[in-house]
C-alpha atoms as a PDB file:
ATOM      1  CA  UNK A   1     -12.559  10.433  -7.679  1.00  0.00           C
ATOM      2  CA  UNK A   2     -11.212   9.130  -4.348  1.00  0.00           C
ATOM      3  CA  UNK A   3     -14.913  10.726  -2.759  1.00  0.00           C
ATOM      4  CA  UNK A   4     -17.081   9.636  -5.382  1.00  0.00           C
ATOM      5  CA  UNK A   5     -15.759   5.876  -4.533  1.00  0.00           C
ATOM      6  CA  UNK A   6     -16.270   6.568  -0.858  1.00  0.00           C
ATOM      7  CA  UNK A   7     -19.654   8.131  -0.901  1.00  0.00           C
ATOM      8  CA  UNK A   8     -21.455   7.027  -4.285  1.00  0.00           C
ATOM      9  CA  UNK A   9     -19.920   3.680  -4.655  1.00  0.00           C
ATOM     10  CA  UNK A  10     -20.196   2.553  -1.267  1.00  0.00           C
ATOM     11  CA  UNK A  11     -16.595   1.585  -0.860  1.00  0.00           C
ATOM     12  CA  UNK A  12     -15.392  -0.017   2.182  1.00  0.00           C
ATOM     13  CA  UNK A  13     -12.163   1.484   1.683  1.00  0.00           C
ATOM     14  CA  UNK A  14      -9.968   3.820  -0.901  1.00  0.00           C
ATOM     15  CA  UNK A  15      -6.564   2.207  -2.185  1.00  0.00           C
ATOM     16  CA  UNK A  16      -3.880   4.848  -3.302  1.00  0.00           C
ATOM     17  CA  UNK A  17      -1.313   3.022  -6.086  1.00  0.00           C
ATOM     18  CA  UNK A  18       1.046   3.505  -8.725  1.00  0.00           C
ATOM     19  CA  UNK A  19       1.047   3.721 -12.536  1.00  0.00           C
ATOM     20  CA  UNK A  20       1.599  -0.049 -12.487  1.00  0.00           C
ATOM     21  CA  UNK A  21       2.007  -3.482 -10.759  1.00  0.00           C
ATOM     22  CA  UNK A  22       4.919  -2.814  -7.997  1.00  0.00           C
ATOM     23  CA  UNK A  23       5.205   1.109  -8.805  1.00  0.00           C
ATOM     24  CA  UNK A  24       5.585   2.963  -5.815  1.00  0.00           C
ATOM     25  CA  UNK A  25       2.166   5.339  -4.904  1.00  0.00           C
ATOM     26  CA  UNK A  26       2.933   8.945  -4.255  1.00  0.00           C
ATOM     27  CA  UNK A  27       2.522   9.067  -0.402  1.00  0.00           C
ATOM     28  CA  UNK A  28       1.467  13.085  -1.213  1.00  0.00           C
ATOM     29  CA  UNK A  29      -1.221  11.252  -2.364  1.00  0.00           C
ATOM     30  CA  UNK A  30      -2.435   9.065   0.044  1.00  0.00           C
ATOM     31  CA  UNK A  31      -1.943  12.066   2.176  1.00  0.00           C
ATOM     32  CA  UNK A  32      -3.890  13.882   0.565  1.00  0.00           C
ATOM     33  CA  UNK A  33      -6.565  11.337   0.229  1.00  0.00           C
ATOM     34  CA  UNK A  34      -6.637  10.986   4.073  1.00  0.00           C
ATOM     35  CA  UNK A  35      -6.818  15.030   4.914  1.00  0.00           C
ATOM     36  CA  UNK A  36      -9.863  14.980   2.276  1.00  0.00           C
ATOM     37  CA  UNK A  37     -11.937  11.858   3.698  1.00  0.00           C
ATOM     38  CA  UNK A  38     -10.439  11.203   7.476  1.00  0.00           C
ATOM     39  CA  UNK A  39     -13.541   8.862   7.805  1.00  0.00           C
ATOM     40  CA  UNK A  40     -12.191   6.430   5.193  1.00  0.00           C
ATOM     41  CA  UNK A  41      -9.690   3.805   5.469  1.00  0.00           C
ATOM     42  CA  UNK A  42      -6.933   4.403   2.870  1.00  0.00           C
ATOM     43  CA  UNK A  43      -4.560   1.701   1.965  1.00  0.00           C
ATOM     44  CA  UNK A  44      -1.415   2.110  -0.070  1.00  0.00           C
ATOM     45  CA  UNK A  45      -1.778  -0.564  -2.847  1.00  0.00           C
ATOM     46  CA  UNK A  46       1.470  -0.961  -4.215  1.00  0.00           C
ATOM     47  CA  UNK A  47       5.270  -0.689  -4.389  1.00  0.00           C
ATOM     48  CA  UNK A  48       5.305  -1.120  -0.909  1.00  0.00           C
ATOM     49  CA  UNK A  49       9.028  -3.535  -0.098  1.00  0.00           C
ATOM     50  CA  UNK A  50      10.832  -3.722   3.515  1.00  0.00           C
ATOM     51  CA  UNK A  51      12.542  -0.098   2.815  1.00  0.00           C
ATOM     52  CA  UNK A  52       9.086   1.584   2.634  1.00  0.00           C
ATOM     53  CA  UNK A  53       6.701  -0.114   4.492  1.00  0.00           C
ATOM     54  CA  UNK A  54       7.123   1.725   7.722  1.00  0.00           C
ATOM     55  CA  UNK A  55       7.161   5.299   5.242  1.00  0.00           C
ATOM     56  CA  UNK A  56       3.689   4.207   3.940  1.00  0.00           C
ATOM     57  CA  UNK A  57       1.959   2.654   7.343  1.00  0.00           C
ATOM     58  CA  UNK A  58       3.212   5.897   9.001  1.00  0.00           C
ATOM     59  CA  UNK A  59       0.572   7.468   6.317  1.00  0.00           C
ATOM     60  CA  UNK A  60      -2.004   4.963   5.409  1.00  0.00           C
ATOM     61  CA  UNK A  61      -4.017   2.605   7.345  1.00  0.00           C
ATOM     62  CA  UNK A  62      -2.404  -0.272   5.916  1.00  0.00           C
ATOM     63  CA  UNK A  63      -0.548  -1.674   2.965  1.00  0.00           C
ATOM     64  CA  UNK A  64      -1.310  -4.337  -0.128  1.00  0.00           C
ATOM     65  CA  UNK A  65       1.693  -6.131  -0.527  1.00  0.00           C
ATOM     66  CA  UNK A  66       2.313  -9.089  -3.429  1.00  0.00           C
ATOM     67  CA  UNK A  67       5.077  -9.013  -6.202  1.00  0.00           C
ATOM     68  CA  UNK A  68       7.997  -7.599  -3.317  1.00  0.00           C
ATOM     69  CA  UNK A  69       7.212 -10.635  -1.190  1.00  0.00           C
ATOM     70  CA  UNK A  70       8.076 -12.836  -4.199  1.00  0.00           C
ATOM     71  CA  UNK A  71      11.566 -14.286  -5.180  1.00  0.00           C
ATOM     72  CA  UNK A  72      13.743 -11.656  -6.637  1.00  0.00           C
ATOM     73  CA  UNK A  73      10.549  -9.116  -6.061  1.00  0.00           C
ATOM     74  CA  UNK A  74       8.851 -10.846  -9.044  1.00  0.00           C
ATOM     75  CA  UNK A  75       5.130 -11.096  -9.875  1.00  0.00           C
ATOM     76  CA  UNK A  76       4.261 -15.148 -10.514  1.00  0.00           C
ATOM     77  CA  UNK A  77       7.123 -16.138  -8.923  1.00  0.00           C
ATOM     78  CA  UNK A  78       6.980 -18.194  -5.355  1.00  0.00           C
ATOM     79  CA  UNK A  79       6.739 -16.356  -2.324  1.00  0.00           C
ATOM     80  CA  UNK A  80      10.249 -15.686  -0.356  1.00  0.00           C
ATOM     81  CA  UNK A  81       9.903 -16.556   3.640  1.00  0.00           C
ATOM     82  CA  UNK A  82      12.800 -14.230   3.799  1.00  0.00           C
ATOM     83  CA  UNK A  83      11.484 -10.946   2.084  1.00  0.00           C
ATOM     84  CA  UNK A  84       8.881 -11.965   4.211  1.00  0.00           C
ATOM     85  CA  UNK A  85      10.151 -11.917   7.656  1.00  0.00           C
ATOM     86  CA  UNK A  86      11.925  -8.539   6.462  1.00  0.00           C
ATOM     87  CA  UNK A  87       9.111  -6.877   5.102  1.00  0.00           C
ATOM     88  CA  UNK A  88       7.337  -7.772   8.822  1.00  0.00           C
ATOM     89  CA  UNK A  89       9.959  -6.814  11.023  1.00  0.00           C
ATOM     90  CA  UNK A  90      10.497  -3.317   9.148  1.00  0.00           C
ATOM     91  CA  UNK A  91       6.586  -2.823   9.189  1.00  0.00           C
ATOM     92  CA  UNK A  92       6.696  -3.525  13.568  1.00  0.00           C
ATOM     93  CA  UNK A  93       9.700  -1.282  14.075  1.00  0.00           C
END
């Protein structure tokens, strides 16, 4: 599927995610995504917070992040300057 998107559809680039809003993708996956197109730029697309953001940049080229940068981790809810800051600071170290 992932090369079918790449090559047929013209993507610009592949996004690995979980079963649902804020479920963590399998890195394997993304992994495996990368070994089998290293042309394409693969982006983990959710469940990324500040504990795994440096796990899944170490693997991917970079990261969608929404619902963990929200109070409480919450889709809809306002965005938290803290979870914020901490989600930045794990993703430079």
């Amino acid at each position: 599927a992932a090369r079918d998107a790449w090559e047929r559809g013209l993507a610009d680039g592949l996004i690995v995610s979980g079963a649902a809003t804020g479920a963590p993708a399998s890195l394997d996956d993304v992994r495996r995504v990368r070994d089998a197109l290293p042309e394409a730029p693969v982006l983990v697309g959710s469940g990324v917070t500040a504990e795994t953001v440096r796990a899944a940049l170490d693997v991917a080229h970079g990261v969608i992040v929404g619902s963990a940068l929200e109070e409480g981790g919450v889709a809809g809810r306002p965005v938290d300057a803290g979870r914020v800051r901490r989600l930045m600071d794990a993703a430079r170290s």
